[in-house]
Protein backbone atom coordinates (compact mmCIF):
# COMPACT_ATOMS: atom_id res chain seq x y z
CA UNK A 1 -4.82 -22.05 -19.69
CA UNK A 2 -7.65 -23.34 -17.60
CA UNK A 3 -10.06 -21.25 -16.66
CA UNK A 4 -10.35 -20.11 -12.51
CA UNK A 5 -12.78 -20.43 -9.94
CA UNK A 6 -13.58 -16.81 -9.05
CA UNK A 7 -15.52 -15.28 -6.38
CA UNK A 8 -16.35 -12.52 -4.69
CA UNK A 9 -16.66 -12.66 -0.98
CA UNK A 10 -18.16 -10.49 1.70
CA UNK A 11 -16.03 -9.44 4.52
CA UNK A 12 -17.31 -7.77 7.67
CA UNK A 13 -15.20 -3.76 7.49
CA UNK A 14 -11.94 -4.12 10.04
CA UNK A 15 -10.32 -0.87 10.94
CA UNK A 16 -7.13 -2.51 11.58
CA UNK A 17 -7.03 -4.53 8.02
CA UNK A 18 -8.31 -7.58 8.89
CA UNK A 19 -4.86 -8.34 10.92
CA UNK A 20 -6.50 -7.55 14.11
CA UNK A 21 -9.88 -9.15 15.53
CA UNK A 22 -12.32 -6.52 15.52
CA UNK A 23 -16.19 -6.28 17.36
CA UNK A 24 -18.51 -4.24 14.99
CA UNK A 25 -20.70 -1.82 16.81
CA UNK A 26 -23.09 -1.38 14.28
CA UNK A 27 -23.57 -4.99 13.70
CA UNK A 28 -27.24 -6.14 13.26
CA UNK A 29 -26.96 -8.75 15.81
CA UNK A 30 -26.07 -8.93 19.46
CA UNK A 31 -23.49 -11.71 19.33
CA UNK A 32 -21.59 -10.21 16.31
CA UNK A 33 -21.50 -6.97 18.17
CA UNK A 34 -19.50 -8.93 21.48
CA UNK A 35 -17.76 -11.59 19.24
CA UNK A 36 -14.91 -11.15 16.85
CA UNK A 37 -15.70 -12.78 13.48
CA UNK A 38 -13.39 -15.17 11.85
CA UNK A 39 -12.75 -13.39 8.91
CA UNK A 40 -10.87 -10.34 11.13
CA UNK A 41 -7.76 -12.32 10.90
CA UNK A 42 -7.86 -12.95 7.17
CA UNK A 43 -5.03 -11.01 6.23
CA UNK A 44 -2.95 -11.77 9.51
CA UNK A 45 -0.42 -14.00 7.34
CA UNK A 46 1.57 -15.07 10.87
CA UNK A 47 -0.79 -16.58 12.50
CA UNK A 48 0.03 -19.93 14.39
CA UNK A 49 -1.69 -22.36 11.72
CA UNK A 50 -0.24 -20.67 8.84
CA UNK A 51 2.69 -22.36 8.22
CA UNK A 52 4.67 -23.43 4.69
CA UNK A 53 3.38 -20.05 2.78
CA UNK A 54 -0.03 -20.87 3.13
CA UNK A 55 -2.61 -18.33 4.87
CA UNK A 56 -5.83 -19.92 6.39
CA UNK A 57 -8.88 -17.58 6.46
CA UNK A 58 -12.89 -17.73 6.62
CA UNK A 59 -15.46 -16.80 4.24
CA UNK A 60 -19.20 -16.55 5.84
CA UNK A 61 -21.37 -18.90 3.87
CA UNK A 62 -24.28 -21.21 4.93
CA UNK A 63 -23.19 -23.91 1.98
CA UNK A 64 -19.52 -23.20 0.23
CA UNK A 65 -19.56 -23.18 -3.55
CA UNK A 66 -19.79 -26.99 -5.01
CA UNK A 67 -18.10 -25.30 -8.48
CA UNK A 68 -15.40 -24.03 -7.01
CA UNK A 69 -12.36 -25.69 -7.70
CA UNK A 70 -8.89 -25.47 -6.21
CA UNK A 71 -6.60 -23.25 -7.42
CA UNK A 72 -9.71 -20.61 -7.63
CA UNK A 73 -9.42 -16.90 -6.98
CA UNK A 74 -11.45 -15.35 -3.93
CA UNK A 75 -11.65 -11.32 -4.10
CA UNK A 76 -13.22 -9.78 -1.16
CA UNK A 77 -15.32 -6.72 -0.81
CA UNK A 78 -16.13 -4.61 2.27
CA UNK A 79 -18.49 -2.02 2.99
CA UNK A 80 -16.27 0.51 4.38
CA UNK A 81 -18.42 1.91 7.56
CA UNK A 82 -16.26 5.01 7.90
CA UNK A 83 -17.53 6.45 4.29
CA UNK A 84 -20.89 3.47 3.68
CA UNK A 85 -18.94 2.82 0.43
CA UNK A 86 -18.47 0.03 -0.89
CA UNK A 87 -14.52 -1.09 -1.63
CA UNK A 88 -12.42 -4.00 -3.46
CA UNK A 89 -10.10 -4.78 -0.73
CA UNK A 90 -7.75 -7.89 -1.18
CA UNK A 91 -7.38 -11.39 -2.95
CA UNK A 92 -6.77 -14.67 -2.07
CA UNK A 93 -4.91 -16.08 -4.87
CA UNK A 94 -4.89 -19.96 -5.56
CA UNK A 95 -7.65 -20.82 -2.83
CA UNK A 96 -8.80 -24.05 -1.68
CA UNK A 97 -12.21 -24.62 0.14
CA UNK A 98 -11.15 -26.86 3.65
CA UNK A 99 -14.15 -29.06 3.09
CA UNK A 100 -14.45 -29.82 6.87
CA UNK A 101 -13.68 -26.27 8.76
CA UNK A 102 -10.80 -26.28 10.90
CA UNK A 103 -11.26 -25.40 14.70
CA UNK A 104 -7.96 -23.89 16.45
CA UNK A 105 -7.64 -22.65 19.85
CA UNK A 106 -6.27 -18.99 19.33
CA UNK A 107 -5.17 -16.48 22.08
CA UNK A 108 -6.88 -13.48 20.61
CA UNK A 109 -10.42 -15.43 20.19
CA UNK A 110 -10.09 -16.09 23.79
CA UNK A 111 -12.46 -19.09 24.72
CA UNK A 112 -13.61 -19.16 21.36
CA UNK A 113 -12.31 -21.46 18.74
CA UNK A 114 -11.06 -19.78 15.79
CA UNK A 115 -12.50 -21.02 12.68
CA UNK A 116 -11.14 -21.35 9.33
CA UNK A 117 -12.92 -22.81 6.01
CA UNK A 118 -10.43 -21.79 3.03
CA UNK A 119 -6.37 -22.28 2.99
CA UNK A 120 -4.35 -19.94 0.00
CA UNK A 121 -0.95 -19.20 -0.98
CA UNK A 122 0.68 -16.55 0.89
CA UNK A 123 2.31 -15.52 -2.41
CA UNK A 124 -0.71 -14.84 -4.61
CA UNK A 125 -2.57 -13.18 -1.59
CA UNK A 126 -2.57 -10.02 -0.28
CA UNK A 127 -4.76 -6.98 1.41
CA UNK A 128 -4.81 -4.03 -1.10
CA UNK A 129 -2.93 -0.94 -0.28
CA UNK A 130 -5.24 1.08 -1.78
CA UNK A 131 -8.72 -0.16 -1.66
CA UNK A 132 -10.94 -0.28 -5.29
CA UNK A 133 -14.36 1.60 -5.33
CA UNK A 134 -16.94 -0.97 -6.47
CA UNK A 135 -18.86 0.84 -8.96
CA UNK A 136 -16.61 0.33 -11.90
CA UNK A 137 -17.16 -3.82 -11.33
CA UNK A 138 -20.73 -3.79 -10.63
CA UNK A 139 -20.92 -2.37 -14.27
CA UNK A 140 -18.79 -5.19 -15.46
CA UNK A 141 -20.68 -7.99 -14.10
CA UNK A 142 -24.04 -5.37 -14.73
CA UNK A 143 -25.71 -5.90 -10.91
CA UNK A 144 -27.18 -3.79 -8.33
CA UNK A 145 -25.42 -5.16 -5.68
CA UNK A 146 -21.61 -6.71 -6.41
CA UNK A 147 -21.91 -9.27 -3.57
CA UNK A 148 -24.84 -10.32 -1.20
CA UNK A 149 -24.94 -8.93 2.60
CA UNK A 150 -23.81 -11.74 4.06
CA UNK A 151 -22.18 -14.82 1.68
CA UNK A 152 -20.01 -14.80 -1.43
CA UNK A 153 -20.92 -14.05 -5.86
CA UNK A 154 -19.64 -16.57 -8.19
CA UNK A 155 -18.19 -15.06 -11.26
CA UNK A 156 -17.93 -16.69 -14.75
CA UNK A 157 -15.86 -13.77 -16.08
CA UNK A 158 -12.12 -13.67 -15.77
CA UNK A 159 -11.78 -10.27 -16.79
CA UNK A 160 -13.50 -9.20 -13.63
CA UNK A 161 -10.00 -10.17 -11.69
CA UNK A 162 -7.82 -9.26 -14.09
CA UNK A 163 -9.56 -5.59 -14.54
CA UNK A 164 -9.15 -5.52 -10.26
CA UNK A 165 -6.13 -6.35 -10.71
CA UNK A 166 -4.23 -4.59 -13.40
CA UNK A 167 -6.49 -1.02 -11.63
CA UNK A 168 -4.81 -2.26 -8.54
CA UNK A 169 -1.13 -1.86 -10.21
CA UNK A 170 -1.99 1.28 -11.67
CA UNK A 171 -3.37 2.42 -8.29
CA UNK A 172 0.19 1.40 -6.65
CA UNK A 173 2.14 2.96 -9.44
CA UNK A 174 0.79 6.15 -8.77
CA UNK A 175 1.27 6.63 -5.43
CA UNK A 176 5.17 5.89 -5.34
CA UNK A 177 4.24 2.14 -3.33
CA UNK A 178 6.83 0.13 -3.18
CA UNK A 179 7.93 -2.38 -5.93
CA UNK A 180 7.90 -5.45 -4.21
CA UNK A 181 4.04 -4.81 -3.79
CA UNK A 182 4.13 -4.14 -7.80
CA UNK A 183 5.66 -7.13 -8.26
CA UNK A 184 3.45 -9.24 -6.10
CA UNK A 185 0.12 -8.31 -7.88
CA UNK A 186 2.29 -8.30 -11.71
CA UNK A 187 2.45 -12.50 -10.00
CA UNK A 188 -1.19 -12.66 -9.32
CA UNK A 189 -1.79 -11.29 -12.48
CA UNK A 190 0.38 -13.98 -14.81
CA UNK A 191 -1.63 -16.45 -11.75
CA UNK A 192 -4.94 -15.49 -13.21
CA UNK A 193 -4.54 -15.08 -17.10
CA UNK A 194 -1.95 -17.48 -18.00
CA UNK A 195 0.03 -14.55 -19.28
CA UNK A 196 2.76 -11.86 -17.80
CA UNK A 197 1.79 -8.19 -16.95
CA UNK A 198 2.62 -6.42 -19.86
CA UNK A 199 2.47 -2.68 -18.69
CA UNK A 200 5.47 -0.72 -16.99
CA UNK A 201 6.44 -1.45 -13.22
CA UNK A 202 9.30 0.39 -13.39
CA UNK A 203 7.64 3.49 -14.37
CA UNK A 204 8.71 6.09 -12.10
CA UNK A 205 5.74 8.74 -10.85
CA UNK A 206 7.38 10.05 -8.33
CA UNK A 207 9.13 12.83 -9.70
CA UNK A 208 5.65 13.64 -11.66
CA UNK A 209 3.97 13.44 -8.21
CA UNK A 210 6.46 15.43 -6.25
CA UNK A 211 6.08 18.06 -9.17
CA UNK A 212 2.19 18.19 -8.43
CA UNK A 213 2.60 18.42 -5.21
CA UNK A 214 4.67 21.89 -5.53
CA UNK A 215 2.14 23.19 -7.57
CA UNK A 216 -0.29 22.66 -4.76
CA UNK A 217 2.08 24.02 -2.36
CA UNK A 218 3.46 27.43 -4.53
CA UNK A 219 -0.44 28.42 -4.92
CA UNK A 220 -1.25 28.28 -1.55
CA UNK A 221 -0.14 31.79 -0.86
CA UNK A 222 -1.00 31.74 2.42
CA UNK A 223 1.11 28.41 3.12
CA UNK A 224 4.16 29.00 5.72
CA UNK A 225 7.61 27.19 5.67
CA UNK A 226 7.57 27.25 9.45
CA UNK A 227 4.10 25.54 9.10
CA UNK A 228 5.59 22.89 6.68
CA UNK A 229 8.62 22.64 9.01
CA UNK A 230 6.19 21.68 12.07
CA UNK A 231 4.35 18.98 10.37
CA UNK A 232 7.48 17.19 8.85
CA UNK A 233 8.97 17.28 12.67
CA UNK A 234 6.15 15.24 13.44
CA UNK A 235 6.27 12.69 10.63
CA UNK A 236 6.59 8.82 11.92
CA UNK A 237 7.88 5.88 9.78
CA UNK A 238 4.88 4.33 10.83
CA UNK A 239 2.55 6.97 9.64
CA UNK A 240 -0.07 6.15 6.58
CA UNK A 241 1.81 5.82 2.97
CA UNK A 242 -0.79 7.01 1.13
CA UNK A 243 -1.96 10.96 1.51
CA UNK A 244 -4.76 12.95 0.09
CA UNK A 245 -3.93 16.32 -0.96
CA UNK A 246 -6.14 19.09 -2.30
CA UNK A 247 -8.74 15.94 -3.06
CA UNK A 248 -6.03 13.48 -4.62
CA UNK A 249 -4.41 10.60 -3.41
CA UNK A 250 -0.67 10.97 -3.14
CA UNK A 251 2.03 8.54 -1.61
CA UNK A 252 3.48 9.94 1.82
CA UNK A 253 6.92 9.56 0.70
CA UNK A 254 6.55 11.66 -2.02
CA UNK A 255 5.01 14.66 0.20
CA UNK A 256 7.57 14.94 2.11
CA UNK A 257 10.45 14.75 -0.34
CA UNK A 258 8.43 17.73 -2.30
CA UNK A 259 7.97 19.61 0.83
CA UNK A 260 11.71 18.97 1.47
CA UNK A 261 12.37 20.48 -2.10
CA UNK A 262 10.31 23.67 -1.15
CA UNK A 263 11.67 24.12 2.48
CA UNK A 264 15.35 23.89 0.80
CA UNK A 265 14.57 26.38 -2.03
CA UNK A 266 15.55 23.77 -4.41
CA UNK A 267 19.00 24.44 -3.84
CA UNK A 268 21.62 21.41 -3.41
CA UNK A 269 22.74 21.19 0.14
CA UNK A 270 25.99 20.68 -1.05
CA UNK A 271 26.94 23.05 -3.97
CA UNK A 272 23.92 25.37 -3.63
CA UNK A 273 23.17 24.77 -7.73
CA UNK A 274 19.49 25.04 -8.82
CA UNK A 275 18.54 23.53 -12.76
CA UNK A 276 15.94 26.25 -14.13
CA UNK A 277 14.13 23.72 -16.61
CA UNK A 278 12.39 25.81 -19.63
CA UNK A 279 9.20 25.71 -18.30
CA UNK A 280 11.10 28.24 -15.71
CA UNK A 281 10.08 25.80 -12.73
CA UNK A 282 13.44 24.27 -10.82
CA UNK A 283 14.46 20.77 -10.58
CA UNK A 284 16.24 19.58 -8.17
CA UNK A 285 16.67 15.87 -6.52
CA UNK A 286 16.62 13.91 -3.20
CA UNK A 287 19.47 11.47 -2.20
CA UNK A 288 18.45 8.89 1.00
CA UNK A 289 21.50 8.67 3.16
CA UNK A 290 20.20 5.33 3.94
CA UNK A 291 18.86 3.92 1.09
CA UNK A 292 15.73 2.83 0.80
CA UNK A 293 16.55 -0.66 -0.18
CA UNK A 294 18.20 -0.98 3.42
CA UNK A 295 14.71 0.50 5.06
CA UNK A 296 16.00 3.74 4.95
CA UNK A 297 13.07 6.19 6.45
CA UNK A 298 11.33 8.69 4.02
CA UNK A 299 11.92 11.23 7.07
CA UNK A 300 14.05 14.47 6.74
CA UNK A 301 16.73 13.59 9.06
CA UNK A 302 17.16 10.85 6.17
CA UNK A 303 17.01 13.16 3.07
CA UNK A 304 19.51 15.46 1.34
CA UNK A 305 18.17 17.49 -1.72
CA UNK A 306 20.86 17.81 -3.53
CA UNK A 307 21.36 18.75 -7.60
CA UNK A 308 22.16 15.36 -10.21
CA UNK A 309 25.69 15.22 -10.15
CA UNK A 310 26.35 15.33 -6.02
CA UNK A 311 23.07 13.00 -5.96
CA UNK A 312 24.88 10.43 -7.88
CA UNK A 313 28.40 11.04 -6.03
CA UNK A 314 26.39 11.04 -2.96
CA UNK A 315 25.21 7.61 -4.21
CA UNK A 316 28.18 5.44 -5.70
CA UNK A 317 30.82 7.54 -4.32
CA UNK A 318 33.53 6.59 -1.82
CA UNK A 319 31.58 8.39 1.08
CA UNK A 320 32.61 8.11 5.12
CA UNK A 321 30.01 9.01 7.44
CA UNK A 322 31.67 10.98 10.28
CA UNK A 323 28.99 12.21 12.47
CA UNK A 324 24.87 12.11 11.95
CA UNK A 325 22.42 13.35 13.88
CA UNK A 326 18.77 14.62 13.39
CA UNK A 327 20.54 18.24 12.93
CA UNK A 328 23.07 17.85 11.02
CA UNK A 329 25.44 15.15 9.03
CA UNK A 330 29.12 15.59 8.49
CA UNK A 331 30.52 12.99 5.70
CA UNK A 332 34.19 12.90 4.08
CA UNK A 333 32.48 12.08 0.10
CA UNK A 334 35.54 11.28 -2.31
CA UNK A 335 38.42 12.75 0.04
CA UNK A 336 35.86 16.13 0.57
CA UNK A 337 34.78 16.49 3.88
CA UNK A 338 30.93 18.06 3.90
CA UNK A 339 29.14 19.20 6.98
CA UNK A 340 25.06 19.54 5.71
CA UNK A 341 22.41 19.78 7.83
CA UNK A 342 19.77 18.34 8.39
CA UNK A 343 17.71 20.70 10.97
CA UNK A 344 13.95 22.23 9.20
CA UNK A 345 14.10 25.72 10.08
C-alpha cells in the first residue's frame, strides 16, 4: 500500500468539541481572545459547505506542508486548558490541502468570513470520544514537544496513527461506547495500514464493567440506596457517556445498569430468581424495553433487571405493551400478563 501523508496539527482547546465557535480567554493575543478561530468548527460535520460526505476544516499554518499529499491523515492535538494536559483528540482521515483557502459567509462568524484550508471525508473523520494523553506518542516519535504552539508536525512514521488509533478502539471498548463508533475507527484503521483491524469489536466489557462497578459500590459501606435512587432520578439522555469512578473511567450506561442491579437486589423483576455464581457474588441481567438499537435510553424508566431466561423472553417473545409509565409497566409477555415497576425507591 502507499504510504500516507501524516500530520499532527495544533488545535486551539474548545469546550464544546470543536462543534461550537468558541473565544479563548486565556489566549495570548487580544484579537484571538474577541474572535472565534476557524478551527472551532472543525468537527461541526453539518455545516452549510459540507456537502457530499466531505467536512471542510482549518489548520493554523503560515505555509501548508508542500509533502503532503492527498489522501494524507491529519491527527490533531489540543492542550486541554481545564487540566494544562496535553490530549490526542480527533482525525481527519483522507485529507486534502484546499490550495487557495476558501472564504464563506457563516452565521455564527458573524461579519467575519469563515475560513477553511483542508476538505476530508466525513467517513474516515471523527472527534475522539475519549481523548488520548500525549505522552505515550511523544515517546514514539522521541520529542519534547509532540506538535509546535501554533502550526502542524509532519510524521514519517505510520505506526504513530495506527498506535492512536488501535489505543483509541481499545479506549471505546472499554467504556461500553457504542459500536458504530468501533466500527468507524476499525475503517480508519484498514484507511491507514492497508489492512483490516484484527482485534475483537464485539468484545463485550460491559458485564466486566458493571461487575467493577458493584465492587466499588458494596465497599462503600457508608453508600445509601436512597442516595443511589436520587442521582439516577436525575439522570438525562443527554448527560456525559463516559464516567469516572473511584479514579477510573467507566461508560455512563454501564453505571447505571450496575446501580440498577444493586437498587433491585439482583433479583428479576419478574420471577424474583437470583444466580449465586461460585465466586458467591450474584448475577443477574438488564433487558431495555426499548432497545437500544431503536435509541432506547440507558435510563431506569427504560430498564428491567431481570434473570437470563425472562431477559431473553422479554426479548424475542410475543410481548404486548399495555400501559408504561416512569412508575410502572404492565405488559401481556407470551399470553402472561406482568405488572413491574419501574419506580427507584
Amino acid at each position: 500500500m502507499e504510504k500516507l501523508s501524516i500530520i499532527i496539527a495544533n488545535i486551539t482547546w474548545n469546550p464544546d468539541g470543536w462543534r461550537n465557535t468558541y473565544t479563548n480567554p486565556h489566549a495570548g493575543h487580544l484579537y484571538a481572545r474577541d474572535t472565534p478561530g476557524h478551527e472551532c468548527l472543525n468537527f461541526k460535520f453539518d455545516k452549510p459547505i459540507d456537502k457530499n460526505g466531505n467536512v471542510h476544516g482549518y489548520v493554523q499554518w503560515t505555509f501548508p506542508p508542500k509533502k503532503f499529499l492527498a489522501g494524507g491523515i491529519v491527527i490533531f492535538y489540543s492542550r486541554n486548558l481545564k487540566t494544562n494536559k496535553g490530549e490526542i483528540v480527533g482525525i481527519y482521515g483522507k485529507a486534502e490541502i484546499i490550495k487557495t483557502p476558501i472564504e464563506t459567509d457563516y452565521l455564527e462568524f458573524g461579519e467575519d468570513k469563515y475560513l477553511t484550508n483542508i476538505i476530508t471525508e466525513e467517513r474516515f473523520s471523527m472527534l475522539f470520544p475519549i481523548p488520548l494523553s500525549e505522552k505515550k506518542y511523544k515517546q514514539i516519535v522521541n520529542t519534547k514537544r509532540l506538535v509546535p504552539q501554533i502550526g502542524f508536525r509532519l510524521i514519517d512514521d505510520q505506526n504513530l496513527a495506527k498506535a492512536i488509533i488501535n489505543d483509541e478502539i481499545i479506549a471505546l471498548k472499554r467504556s461500553g461506547i457504542k459500536q458504530d463508533e468501533l466500527k468507524k475507527l476499525a475503517s480508519i484503521y484498514k484507511y491507514i495500514t492497508g489492512d483490516p483491524y484484527k482485534g475483537d469489536l464485539e468484545t463485550d466489557y460491559d458485564a466486566e464493567e458493571q461487575d467493577e462497578i458493584i465492587k466499588v459500590l458494596n465497599k462503600k459501606k457508608e453508600i445509601k440506596k436512597e442516595d443511589i435512587a436520587r442521582e439516577l432520578k436525575k439522570l438525562k439522555p443527554t448527560d456525559p457517556e463516559i464516567v469516572i469512578l473511584t479514579g477510573k473511567t467507566y461508560g455512563r450506561d454501564n453505571k447505571t445498569i450496575a446501580e440498577l442491579k444493586f437498587l433491585r437486589d439482583f433479583k428479576c423483576q419478574i420471577c424474583g430468581t437470583t444466580i449465586i455464581k461460585k465466586d458467591n457474588t450474584q448475577y443477574i441481567e438488564a433487558a431495555h424495553i426499548t432497545q437500544k438499537k431503536d435509541k432506547g435510553p440507558e435510563t431506569p424508566d427504560n430498564i428491567l433487571i431481570l434473570c437470563p431466561n425472562h431477559h431473553k423472553e422479554f426479548d424475542f417473545g410475543d410481548k404486548q405493551i399495555i400501559k408504561r409509565n416512569k412508575e410502572k409497566i404492565i405488559f401481556i409477555l407470551n399470553s402472561t400478563k406482568y405488572e413491574v415497576s419501574l419506580a427507584l425507591e
